[in-house]
C-alpha atoms as a PDB file:
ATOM      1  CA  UNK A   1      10.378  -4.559  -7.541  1.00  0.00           C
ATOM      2  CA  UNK A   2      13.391  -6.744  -7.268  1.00  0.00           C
ATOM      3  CA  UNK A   3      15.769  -3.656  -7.019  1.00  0.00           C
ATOM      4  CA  UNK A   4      13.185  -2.261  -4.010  1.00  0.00           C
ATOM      5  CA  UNK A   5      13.790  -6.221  -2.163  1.00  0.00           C
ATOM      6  CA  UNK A   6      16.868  -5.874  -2.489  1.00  0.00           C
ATOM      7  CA  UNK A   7      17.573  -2.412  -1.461  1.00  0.00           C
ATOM      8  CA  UNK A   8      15.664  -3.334   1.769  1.00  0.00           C
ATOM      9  CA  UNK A   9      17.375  -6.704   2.503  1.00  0.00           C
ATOM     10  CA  UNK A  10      20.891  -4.345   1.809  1.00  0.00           C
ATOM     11  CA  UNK A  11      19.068  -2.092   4.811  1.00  0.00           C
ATOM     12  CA  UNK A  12      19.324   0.709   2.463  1.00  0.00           C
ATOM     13  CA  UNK A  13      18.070   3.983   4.312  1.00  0.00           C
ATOM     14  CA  UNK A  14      15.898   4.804   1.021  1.00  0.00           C
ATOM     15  CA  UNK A  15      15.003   1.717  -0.761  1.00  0.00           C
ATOM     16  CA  UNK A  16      11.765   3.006  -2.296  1.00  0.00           C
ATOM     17  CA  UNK A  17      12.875   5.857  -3.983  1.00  0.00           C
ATOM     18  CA  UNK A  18      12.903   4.045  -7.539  1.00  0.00           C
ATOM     19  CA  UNK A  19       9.569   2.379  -7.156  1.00  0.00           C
ATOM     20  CA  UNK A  20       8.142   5.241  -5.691  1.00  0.00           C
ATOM     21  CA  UNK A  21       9.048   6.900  -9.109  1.00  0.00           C
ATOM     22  CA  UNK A  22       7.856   4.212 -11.197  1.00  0.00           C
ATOM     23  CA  UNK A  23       4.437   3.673  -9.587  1.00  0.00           C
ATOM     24  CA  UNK A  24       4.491   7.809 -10.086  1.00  0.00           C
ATOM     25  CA  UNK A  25       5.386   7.021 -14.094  1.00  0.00           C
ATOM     26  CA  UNK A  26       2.635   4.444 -14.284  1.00  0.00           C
ATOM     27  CA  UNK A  27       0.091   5.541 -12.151  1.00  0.00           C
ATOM     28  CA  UNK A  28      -2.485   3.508 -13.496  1.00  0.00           C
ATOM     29  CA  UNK A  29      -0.580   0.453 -13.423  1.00  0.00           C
ATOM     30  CA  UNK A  30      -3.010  -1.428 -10.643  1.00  0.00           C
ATOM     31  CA  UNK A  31      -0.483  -4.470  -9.882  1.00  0.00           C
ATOM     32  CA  UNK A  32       2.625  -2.174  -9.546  1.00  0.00           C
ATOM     33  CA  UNK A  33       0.818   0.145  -7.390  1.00  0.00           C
ATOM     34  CA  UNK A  34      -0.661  -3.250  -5.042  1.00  0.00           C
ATOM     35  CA  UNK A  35       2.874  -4.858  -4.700  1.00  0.00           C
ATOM     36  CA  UNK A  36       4.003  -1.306  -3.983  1.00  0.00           C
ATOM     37  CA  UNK A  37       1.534  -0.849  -1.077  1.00  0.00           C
ATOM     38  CA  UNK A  38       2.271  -4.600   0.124  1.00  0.00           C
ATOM     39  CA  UNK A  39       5.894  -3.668   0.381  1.00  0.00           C
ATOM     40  CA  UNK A  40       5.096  -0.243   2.466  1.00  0.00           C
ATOM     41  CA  UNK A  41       2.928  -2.336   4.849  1.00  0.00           C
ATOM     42  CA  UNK A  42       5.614  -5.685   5.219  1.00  0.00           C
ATOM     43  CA  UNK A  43       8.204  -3.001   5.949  1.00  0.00           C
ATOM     44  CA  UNK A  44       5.889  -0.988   9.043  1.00  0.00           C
ATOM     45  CA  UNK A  45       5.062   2.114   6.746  1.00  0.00           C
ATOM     46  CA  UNK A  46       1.465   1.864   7.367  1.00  0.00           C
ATOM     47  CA  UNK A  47       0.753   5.163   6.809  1.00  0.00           C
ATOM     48  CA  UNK A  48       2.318   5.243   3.066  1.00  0.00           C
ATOM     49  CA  UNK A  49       0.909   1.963   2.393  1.00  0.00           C
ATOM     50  CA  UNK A  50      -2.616   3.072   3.533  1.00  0.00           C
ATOM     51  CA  UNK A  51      -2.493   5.842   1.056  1.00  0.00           C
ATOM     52  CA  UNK A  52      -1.457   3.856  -1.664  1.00  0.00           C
ATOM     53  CA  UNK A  53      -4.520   1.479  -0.994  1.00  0.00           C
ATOM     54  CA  UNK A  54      -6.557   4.081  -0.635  1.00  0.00           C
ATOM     55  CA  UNK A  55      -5.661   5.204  -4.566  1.00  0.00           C
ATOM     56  CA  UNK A  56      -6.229   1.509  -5.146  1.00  0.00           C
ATOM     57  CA  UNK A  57      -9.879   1.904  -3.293  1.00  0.00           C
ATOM     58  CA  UNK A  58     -10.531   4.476  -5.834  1.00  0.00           C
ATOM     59  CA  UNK A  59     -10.772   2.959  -8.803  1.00  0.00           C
ATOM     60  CA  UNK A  60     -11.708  -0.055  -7.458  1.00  0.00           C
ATOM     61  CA  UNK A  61     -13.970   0.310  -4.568  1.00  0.00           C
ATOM     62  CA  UNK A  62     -15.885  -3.052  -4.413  1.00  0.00           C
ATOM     63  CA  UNK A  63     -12.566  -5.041  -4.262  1.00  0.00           C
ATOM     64  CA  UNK A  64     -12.764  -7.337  -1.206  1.00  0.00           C
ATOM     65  CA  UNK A  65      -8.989  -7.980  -0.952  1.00  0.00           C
ATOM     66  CA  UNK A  66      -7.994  -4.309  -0.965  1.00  0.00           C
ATOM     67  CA  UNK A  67     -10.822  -3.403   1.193  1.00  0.00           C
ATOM     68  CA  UNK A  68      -9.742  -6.453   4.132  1.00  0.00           C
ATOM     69  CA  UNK A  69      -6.409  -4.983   3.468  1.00  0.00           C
ATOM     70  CA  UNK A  70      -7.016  -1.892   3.619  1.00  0.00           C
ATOM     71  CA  UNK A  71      -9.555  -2.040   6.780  1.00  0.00           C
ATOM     72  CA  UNK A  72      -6.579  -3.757   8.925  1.00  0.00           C
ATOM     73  CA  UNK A  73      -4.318  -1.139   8.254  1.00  0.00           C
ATOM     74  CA  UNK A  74      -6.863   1.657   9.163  1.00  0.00           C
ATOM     75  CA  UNK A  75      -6.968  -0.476  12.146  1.00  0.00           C
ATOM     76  CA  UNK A  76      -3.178  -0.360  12.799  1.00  0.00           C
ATOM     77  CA  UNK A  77      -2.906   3.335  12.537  1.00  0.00           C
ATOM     78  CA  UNK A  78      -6.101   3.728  15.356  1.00  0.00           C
ATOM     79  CA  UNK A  79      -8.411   4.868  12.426  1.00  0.00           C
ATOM     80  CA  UNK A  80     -11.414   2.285  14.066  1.00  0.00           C
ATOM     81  CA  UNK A  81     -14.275   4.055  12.468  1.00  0.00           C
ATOM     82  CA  UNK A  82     -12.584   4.179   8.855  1.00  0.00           C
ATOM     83  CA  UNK A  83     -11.725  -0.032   9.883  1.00  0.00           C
ATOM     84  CA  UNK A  84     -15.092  -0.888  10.886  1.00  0.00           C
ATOM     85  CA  UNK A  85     -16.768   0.890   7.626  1.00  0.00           C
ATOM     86  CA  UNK A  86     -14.324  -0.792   5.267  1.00  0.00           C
ATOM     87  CA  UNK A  87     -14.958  -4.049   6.940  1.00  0.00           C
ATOM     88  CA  UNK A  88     -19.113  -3.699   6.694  1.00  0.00           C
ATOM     89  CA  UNK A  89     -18.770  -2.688   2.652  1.00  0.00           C
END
């Protein structure tokens, strides 16, 4: 995580590349996967970070935090109907 903030603060042109691997060596490492998605969403990458909260959804769908999350950035991306379910559940 720190080498990923610091890649981005460097303005690296790939600074996921080793989280992206180590969320893909750990995929069932919940907290890794969550900070991963946070950082895909604080950097404008909505699309990657909706998938990864959409793996997080998975396995735990009643989560009110991921679902909030996860509802606004179905929003962003003009995915209303996906939003407004998320946001109901």
């Amino acid at each position: 995580m720190l080498w990923t903030q610091l890649m981005i603060d460097q303005s690296s042109e790939s600074p996921f590349i080793l989280l992206a691997k180590t969320v893909a060596a750990y995929p069932d490492n919940q907290e890794l996967r969550l900070q991963y998605a946070r950082l895909l969403g604080s950097e404008g990458d909505y699309a990657s970070a909706q998938t990864q909260f959409s793996i997080l959804l998975e396995r735990d769908p009643d989560n009110a935090e991921l679902l909030s999350t996860a509802a606004l950035l179905d929003f962003e991306l003009k995915y209303f109907d996906a939003a407004l379910q998320k946001f109901r559940h």
